[in-house]
Protein backbone atom coordinates (compact mmCIF):
# COMPACT_ATOMS: atom_id res chain seq x y z
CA UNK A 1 114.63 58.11 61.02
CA UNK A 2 111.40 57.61 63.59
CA UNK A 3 108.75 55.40 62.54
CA UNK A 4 105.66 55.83 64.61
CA UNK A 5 104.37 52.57 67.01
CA UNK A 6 101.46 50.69 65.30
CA UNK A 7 99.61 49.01 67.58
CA UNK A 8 99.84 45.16 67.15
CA UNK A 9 103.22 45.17 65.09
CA UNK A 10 105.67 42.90 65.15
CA UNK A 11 108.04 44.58 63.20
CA UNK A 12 109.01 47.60 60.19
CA UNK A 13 109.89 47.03 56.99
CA UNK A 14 111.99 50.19 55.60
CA UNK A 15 111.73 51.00 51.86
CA UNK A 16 114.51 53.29 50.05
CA UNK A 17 114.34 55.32 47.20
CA UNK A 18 117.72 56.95 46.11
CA UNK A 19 117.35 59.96 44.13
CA UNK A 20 115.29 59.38 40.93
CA UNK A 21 115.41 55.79 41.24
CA UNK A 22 113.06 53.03 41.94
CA UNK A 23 111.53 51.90 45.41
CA UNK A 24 112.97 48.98 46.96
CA UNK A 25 113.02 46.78 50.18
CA UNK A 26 115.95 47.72 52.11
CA UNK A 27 115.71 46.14 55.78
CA UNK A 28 113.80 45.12 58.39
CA UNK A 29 113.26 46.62 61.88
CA UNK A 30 111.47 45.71 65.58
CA UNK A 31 112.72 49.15 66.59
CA UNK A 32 110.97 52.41 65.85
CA UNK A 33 113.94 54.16 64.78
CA UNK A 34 116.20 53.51 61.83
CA UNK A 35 119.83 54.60 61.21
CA UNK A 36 120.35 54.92 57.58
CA UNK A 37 124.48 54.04 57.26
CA UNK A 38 125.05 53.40 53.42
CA UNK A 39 124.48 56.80 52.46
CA UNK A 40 126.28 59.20 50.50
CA UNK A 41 126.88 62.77 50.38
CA UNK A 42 125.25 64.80 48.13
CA UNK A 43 122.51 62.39 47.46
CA UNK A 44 118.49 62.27 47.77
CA UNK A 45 116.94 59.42 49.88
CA UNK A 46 112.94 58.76 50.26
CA UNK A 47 111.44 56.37 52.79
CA UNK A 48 108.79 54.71 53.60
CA UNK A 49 107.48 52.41 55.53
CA UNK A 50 105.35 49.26 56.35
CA UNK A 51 104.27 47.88 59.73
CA UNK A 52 104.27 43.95 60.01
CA UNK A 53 102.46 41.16 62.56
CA UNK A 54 102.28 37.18 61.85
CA UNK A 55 99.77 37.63 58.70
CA UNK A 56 99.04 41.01 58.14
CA UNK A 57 101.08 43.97 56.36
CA UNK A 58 100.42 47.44 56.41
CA UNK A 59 100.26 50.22 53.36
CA UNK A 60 102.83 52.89 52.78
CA UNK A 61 102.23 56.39 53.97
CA UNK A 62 102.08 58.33 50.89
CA UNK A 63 103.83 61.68 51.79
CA UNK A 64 107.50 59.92 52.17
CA UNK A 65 110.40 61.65 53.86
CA UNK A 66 112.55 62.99 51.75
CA UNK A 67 116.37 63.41 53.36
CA UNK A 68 119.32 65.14 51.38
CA UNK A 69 122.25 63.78 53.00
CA UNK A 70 125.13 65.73 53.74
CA UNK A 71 128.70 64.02 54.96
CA UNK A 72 129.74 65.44 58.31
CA UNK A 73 133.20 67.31 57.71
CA UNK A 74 136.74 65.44 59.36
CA UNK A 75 138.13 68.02 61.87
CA UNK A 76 141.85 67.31 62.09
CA UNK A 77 144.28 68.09 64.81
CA UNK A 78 143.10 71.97 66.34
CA UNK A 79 146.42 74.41 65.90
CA UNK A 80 147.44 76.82 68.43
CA UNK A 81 147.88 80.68 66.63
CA UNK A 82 148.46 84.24 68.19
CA UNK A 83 144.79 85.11 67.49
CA UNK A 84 142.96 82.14 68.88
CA UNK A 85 142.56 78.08 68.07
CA UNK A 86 142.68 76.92 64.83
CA UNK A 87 140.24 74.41 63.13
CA UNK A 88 141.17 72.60 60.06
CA UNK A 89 138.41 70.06 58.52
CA UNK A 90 138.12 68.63 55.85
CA UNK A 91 135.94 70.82 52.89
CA UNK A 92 132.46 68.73 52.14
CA UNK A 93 131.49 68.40 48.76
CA UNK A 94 128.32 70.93 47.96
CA UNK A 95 128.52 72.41 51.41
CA UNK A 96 128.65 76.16 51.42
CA UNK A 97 128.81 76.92 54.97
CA UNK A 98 130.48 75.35 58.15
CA UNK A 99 128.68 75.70 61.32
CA UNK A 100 131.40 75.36 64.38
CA UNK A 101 130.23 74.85 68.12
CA UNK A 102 131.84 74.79 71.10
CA UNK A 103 131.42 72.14 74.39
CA UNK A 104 130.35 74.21 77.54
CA UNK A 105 129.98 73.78 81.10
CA UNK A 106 126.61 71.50 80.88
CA UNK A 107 128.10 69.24 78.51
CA UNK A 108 125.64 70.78 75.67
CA UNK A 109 127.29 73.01 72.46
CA UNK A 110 127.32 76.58 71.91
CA UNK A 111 127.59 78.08 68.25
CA UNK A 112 130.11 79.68 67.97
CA UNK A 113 130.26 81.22 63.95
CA UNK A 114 130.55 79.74 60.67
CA UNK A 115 133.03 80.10 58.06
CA UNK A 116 133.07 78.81 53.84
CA UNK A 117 136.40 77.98 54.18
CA UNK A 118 138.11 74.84 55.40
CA UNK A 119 139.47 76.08 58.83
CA UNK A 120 137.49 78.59 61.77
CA UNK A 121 139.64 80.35 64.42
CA UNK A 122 138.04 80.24 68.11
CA UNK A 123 139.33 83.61 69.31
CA UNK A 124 137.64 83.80 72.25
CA UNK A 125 139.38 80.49 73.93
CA UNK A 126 141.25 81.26 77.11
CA UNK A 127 144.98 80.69 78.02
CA UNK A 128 145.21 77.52 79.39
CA UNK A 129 141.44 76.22 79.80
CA UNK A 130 140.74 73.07 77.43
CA UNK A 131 137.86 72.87 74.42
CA UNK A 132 136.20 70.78 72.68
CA UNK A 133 134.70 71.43 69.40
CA UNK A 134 132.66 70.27 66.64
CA UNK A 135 131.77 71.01 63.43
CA UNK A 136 128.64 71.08 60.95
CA UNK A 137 128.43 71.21 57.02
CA UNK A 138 125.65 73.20 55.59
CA UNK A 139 124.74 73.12 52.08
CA UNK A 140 122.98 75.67 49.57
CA UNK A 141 119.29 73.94 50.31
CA UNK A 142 119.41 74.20 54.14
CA UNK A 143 120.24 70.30 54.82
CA UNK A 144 122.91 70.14 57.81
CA UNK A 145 125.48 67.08 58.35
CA UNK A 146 125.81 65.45 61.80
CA UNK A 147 129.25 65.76 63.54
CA UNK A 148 132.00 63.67 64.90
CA UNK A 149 130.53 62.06 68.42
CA UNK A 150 132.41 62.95 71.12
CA UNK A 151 134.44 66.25 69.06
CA UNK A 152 138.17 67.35 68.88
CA UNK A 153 139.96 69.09 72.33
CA UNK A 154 142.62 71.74 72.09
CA UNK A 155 144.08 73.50 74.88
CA UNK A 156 145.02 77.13 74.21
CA UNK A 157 148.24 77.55 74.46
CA UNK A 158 149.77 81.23 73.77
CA UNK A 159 152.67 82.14 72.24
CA UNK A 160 155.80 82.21 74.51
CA UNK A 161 157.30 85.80 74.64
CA UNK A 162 161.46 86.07 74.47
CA UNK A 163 162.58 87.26 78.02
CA UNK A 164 166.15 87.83 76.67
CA UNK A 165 169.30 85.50 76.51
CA UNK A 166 173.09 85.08 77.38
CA UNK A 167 175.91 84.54 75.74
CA UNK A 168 177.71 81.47 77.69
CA UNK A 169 181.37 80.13 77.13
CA UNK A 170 179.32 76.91 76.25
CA UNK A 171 177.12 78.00 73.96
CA UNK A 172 173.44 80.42 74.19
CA UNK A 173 171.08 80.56 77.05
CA UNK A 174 167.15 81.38 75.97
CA UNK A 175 164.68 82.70 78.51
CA UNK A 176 160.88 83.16 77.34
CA UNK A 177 157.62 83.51 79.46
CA UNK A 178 156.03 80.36 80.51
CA UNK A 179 152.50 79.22 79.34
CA UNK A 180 149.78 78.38 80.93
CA UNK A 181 148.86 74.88 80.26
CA UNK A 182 152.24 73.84 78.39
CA UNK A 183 153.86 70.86 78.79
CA UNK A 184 157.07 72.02 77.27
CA UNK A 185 158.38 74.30 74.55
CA UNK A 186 160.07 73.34 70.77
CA UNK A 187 162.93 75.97 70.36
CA UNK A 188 163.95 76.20 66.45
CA UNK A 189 167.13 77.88 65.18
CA UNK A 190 167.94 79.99 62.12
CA UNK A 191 171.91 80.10 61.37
């Protein structure tokens, strides 16, 4: 939240209101910005403010701001598929949408789709070539979450193709096509 400068203040003192509820004090700033962390999804908070010097305290504003705050969704661990990079998060409760954005070159984020279920395949990433990605929940009255600083990086790795094999004295030899970016290969067996 940004409080506007009053000339001569010392300090803010931030008021809450939590959905139909009451106002109350909630804390005291010298800053002009507030970060509100005991919140909760799903829920309405109103606040106001007051400006403060050694004697004197201001009024409220009387048009409060109104936030509906919506939790930002976990992203776990990206998954490698034939058709892209895979995105599992965590669903958000009351979110109808997922907004998914991708890191580029400038450091800033490109959107990249959405998606109403718990997971979004990238299927544009490139063989090899690393990503980072975040993702934003969006609920039924327009209110957005904020995301996980810093994101989640995947490289994309492609499926390796079977080259063929050979039938040793000692056992099986497997060949497949090497991938770009891999560090090494799982082989699983079927008997």
């Amino acid at each position: 939240m940004l409080i506007s400068p009053v000339n001569g203040a010392k300090g803010y003192y931030v008021y809450r209101k939590v959905g139909n509820g009451n106002w109350a004090y909630y804390k005291s700033t010298t800053s002009t910005t507030f970060i509100d962390k005991n919140v909760s999804n799903g829920k309405n908070y109103a606040y106001r403010v007051k400006a403060y010097s050694s004697n004197t305290v201001s009024g409220f504003v009387y048009n409060p701001k109104t936030v509906l705050f919506v939790a930002t969704p976990k992203v776990k661990t990206p998954i490698n598929t034939d058709s892209g990079i895979k995105l599992p998060y965590d669903k958000v409760s009351g979110a109808k949408e997922y907004y998914v954005y991708r890191k580029n070159a400038k450091n800033g984020w490109d959107y990249l789709g959405k998606s109403t279920s718990s997971s979004f395949t990238d299927t544009t990433a490139v063989p090899g070539k690393k990503y980072t990605y975040i993702v934003k929940a969006y609920n039924s009255k327009g209110y957005i979450s904020g995301f996980t600083p810093g994101g989640v990086t995947s490289i994309r790795l492609v499926t390796p193709q079977p080259t063929g094999h050979s039938v040793l004295s000692n056992g099986i030899k497997l060949r497949w096509s090497a991938v770009t970016g891999a560090k090494g290969y799982y082989v699983y067996r079927k008997t």
